[in-house]
Protein backbone atom coordinates (compact mmCIF):
# COMPACT_ATOMS: atom_id res chain seq x y z
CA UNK A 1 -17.14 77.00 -22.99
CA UNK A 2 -19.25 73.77 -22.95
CA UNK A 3 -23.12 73.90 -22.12
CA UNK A 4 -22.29 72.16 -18.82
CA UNK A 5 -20.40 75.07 -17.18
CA UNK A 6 -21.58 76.66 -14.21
CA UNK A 7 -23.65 79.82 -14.25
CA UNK A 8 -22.57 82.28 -11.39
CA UNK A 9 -24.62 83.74 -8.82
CA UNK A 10 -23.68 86.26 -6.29
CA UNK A 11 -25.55 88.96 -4.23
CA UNK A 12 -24.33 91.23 -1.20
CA UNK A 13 -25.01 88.54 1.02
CA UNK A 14 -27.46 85.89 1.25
CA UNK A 15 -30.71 88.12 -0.35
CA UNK A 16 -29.93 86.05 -3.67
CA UNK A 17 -29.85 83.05 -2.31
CA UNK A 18 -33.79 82.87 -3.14
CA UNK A 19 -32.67 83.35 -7.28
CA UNK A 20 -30.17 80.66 -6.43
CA UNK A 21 -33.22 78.90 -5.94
CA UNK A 22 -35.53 80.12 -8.22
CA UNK A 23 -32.60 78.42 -10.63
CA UNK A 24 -32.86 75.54 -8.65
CA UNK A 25 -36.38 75.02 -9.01
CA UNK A 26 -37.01 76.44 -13.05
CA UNK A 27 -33.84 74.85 -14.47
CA UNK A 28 -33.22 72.09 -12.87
CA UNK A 29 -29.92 70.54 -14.95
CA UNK A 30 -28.03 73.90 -14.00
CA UNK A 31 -25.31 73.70 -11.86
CA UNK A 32 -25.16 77.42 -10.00
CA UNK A 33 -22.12 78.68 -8.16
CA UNK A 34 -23.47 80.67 -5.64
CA UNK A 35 -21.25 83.42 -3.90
CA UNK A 36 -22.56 85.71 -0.96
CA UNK A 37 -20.40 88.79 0.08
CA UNK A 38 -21.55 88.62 3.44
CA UNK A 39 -18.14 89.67 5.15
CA UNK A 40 -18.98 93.55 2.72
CA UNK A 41 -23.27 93.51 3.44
CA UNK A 42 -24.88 95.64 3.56
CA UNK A 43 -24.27 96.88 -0.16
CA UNK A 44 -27.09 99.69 0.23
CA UNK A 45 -25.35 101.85 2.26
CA UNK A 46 -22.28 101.86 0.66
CA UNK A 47 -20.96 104.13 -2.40
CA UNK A 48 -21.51 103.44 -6.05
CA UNK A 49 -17.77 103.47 -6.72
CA UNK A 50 -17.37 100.83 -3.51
CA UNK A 51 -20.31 98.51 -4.78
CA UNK A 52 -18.52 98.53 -8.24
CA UNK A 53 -15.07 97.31 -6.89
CA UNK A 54 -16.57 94.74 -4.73
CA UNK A 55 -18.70 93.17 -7.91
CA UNK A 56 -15.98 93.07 -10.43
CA UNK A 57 -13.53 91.40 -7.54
CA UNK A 58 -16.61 88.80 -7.68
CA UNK A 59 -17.24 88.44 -11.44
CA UNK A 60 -13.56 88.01 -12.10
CA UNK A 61 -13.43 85.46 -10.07
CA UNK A 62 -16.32 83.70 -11.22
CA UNK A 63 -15.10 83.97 -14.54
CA UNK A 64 -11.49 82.26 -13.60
CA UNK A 65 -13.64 79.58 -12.72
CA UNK A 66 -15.11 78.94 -16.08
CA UNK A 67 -18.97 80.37 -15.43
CA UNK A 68 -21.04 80.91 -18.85
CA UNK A 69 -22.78 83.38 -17.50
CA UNK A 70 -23.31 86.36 -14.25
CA UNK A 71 -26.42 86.55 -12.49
CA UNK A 72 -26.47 90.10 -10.30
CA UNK A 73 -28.96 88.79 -7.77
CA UNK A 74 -29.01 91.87 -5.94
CA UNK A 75 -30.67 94.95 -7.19
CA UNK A 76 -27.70 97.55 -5.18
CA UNK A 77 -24.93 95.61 -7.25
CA UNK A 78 -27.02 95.79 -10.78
CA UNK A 79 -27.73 99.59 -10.27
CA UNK A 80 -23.94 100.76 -9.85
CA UNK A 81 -22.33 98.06 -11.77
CA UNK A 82 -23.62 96.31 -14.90
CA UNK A 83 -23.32 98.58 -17.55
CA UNK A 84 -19.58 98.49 -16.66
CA UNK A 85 -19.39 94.87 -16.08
CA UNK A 86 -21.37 94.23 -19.60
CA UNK A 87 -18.21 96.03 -21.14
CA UNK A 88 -15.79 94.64 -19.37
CA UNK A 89 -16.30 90.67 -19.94
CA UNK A 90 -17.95 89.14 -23.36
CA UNK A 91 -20.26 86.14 -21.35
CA UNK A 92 -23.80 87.15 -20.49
CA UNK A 93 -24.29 89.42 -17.44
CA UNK A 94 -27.91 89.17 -16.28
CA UNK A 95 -29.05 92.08 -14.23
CA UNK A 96 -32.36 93.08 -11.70
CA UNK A 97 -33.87 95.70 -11.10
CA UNK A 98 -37.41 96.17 -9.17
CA UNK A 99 -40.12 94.49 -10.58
CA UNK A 100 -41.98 98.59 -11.10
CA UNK A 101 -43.41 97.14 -14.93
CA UNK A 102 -45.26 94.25 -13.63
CA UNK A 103 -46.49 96.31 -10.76
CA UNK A 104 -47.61 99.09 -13.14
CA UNK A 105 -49.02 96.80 -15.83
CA UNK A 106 -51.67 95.77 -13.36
CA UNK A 107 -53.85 98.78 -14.41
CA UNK A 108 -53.62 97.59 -17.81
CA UNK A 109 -57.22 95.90 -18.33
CA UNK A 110 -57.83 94.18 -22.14
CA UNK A 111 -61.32 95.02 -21.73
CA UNK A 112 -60.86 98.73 -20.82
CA UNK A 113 -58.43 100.94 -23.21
CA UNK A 114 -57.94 103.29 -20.14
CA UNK A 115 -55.04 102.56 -17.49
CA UNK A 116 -56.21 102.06 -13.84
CA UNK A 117 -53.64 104.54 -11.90
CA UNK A 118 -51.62 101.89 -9.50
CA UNK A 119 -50.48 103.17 -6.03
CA UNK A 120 -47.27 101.05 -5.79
CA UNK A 121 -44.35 101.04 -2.85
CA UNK A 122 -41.33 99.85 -4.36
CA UNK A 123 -39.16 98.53 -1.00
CA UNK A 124 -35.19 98.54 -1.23
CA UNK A 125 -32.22 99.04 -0.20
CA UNK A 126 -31.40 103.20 -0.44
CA UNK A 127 -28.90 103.06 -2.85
CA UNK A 128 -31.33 100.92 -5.52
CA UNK A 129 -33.12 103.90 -4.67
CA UNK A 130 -31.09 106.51 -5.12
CA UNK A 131 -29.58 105.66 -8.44
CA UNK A 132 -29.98 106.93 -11.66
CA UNK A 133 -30.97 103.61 -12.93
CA UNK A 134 -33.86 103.36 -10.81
CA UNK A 135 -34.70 107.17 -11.47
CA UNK A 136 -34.81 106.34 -15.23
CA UNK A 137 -37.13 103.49 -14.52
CA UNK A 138 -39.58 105.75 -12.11
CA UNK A 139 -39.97 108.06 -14.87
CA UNK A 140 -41.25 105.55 -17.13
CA UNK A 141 -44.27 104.89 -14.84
CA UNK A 142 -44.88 107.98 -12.16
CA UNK A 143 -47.11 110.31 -14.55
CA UNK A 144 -49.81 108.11 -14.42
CA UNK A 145 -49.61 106.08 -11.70
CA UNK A 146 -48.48 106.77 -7.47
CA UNK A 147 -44.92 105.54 -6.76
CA UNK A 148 -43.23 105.51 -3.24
CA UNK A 149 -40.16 104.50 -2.62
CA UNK A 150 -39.45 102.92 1.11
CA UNK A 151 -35.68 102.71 1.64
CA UNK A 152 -35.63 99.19 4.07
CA UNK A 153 -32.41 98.86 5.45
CA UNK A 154 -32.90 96.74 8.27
CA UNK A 155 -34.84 93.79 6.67
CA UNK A 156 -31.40 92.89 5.07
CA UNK A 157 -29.71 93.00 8.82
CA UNK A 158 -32.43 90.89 9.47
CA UNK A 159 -32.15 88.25 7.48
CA UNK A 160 -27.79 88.46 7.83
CA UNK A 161 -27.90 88.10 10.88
CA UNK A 162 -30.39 84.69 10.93
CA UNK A 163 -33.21 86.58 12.99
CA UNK A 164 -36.03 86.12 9.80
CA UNK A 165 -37.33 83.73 12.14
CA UNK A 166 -38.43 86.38 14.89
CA UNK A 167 -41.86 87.26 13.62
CA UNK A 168 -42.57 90.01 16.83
CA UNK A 169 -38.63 91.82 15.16
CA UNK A 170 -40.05 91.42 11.48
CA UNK A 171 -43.75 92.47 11.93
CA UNK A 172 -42.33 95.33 14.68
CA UNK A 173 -39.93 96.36 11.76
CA UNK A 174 -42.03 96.32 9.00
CA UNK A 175 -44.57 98.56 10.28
CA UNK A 176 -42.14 100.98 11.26
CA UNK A 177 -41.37 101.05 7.41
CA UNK A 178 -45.14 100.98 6.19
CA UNK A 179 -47.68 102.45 8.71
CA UNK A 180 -46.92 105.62 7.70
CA UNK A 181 -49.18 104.73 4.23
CA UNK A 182 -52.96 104.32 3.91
CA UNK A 183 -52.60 100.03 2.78
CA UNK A 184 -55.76 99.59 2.06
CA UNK A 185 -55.06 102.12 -0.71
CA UNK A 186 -52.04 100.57 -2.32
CA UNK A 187 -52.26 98.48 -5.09
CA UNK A 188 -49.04 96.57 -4.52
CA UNK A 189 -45.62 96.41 -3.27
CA UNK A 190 -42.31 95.64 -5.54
CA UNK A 191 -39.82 93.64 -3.17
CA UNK A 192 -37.08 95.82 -4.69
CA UNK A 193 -34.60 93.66 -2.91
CA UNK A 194 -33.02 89.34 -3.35
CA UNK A 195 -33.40 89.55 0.89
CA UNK A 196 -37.18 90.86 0.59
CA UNK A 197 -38.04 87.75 -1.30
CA UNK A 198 -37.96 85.75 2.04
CA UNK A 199 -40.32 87.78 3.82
CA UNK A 200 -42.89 87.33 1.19
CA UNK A 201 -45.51 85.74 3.72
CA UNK A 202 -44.49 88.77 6.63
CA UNK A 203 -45.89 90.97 3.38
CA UNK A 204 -48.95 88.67 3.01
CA UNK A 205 -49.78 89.14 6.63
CA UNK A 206 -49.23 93.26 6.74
CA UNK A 207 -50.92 94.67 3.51
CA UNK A 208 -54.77 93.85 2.68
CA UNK A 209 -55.82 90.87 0.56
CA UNK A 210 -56.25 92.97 -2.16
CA UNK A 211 -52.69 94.40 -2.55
CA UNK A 212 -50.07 92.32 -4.22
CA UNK A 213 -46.81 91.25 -3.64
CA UNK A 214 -43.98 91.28 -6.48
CA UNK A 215 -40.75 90.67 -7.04
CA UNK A 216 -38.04 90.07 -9.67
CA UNK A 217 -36.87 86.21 -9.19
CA UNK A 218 -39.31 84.29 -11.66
CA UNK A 219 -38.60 86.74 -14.68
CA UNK A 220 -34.48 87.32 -14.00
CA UNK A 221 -34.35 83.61 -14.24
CA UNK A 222 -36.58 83.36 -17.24
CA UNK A 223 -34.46 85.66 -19.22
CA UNK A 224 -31.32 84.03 -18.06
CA UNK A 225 -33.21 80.55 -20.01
CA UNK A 226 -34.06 82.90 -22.87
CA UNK A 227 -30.78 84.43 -23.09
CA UNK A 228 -28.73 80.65 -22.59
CA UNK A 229 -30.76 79.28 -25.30
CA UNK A 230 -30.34 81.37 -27.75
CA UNK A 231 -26.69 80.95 -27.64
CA UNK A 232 -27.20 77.12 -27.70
CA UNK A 233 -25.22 77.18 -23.29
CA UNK A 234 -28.69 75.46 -21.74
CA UNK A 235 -27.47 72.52 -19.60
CA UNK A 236 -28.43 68.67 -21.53
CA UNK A 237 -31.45 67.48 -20.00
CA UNK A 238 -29.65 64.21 -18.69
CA UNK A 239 -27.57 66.96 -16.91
CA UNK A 240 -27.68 66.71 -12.96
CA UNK A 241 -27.87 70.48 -11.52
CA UNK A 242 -26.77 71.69 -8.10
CA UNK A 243 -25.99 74.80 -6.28
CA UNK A 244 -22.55 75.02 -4.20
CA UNK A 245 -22.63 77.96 -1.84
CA UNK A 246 -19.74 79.75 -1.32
CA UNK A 247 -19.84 82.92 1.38
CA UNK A 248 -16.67 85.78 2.00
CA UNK A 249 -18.11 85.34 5.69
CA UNK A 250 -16.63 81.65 5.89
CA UNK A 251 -18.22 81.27 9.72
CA UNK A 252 -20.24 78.00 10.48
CA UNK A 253 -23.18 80.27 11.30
CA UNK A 254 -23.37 81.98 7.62
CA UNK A 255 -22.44 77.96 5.77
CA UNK A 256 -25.87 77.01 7.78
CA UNK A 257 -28.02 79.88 7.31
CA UNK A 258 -27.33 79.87 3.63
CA UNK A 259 -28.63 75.92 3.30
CA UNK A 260 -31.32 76.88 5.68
CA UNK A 261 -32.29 79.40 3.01
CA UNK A 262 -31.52 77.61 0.35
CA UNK A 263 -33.67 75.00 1.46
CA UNK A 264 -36.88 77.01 2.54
């Protein structure tokens, strides 16, 4: 497998779409093939075992097309299946999973040896949230700082269904998720979810100017680059990178919503 194979991509639907970009934008001479399973979405209300079927049927077929590596861009699909995928095929299999270490590491101050509790919402889909993956991460970081977890269905409906343009739906939708917490007391919310990246500026305009807003995209994709170079597979620099987007939904509506996306 030469340096100038693809790397696959491929998310519930079209939530990883924005670390199809974050490729895009940090490694320029990689050419992504991009696959949203928007004809099985949501994948955080289905089953573990269901979720696990539906990824391998993807990774398989990514690597009959010659991929050098897997990105899971979807936090539901990393959670149920890639310890068993890791097992299953010998190329790299990058994972996510909420961004709870960066949002914790905030009360880490150089000049102060003392950790600054951090009141953090971690937003996802509920089966992120209900998996022992997740639970294993949360007790790395709850005994000294406040963790909520906000199960957010609908915001991946949302964006499926090409409404993330309807600021009265998403604003009316988001606060039915978040008034119920004191905002000016959080510290920061982990978009524990590829479809909450695009509502990053919805975020900006809810929660206080204080509180930040963090997600998973920038360091997935810098491991992926750590992990490519250090087995020599980084595209050549005279290499010209693309993404092709490929969709189970194969409707005219999904094809232009996914460059729309891809484009924003």
């Amino acid at each position: 497998m030469t340096s100038t194979a693809p790397i696959g991509v491929f998310d519930s639907g079209l939530g990883g779409i924005s670390v199809a970009r974050q490729i895009a934008r940090d490694m320029p001479n990689e050419h992504v093939l991009y696959f949203g399973d928007s004809a099985n979405a949501p994948y955080g209300t289905k089953t573990p075992e269901q979720v696990r079927d539906l990824s391998f049927a993807i990774v398989e077929h990514f690597v009959k097309q010659g991929v050098k590596a897997v990105v899971i861009a979807c936090n539901t699909a990393t959670s149920a299946a890639v310890n068993d995928l890791r097992e299953a095929y010998e190329i790299p299999i990058i994972g996510m999973e909420p961004a709870l270490k960066i949002a914790c590491d905030r009360g880490d101050v150089p000049s102060d040896p003392h950790h600054i509790p951090q009141r953090v919402i971690v937003a996802a889909t509920p089966l992120t949230l209900r998996e022992r993956k997740f639970a294993k991460l949360m007790d790395r970081f709850d005994s000294n700082n406040e963790i909520y977890k906000e199960p957010c269905p609908d915001l991946v409906e949302i964006v499926e269904s090409g409404r993330l343009g309807d600021h009265d739906l998403v604003m009316r939708t988001l606060h039915g998720y978040f008034d119920q917490y004191d905002l000016d007391r959080i510290d920061s919310v982990v978009l524990g979810c590829t479809h909450f990246v695009f509502y990053r500026d919805y975020f900006r305009e809810l929660l206080p100017e204080r509180a930040a807003i963090i997600d998973g995209n920038e360091g997935t994709v810098r491991h992926l680059g750590v992990v490519l170079e250090s087995l020599g597979k980084l595209a050549p620099e005279d290499a010209v990178g693309r993404v092709d987007l490929a969709n189970s939904d194969p409707s005219e509506r999904i094809a232009a919503l996914s460059r729309e996306l891809l484009e924003s």
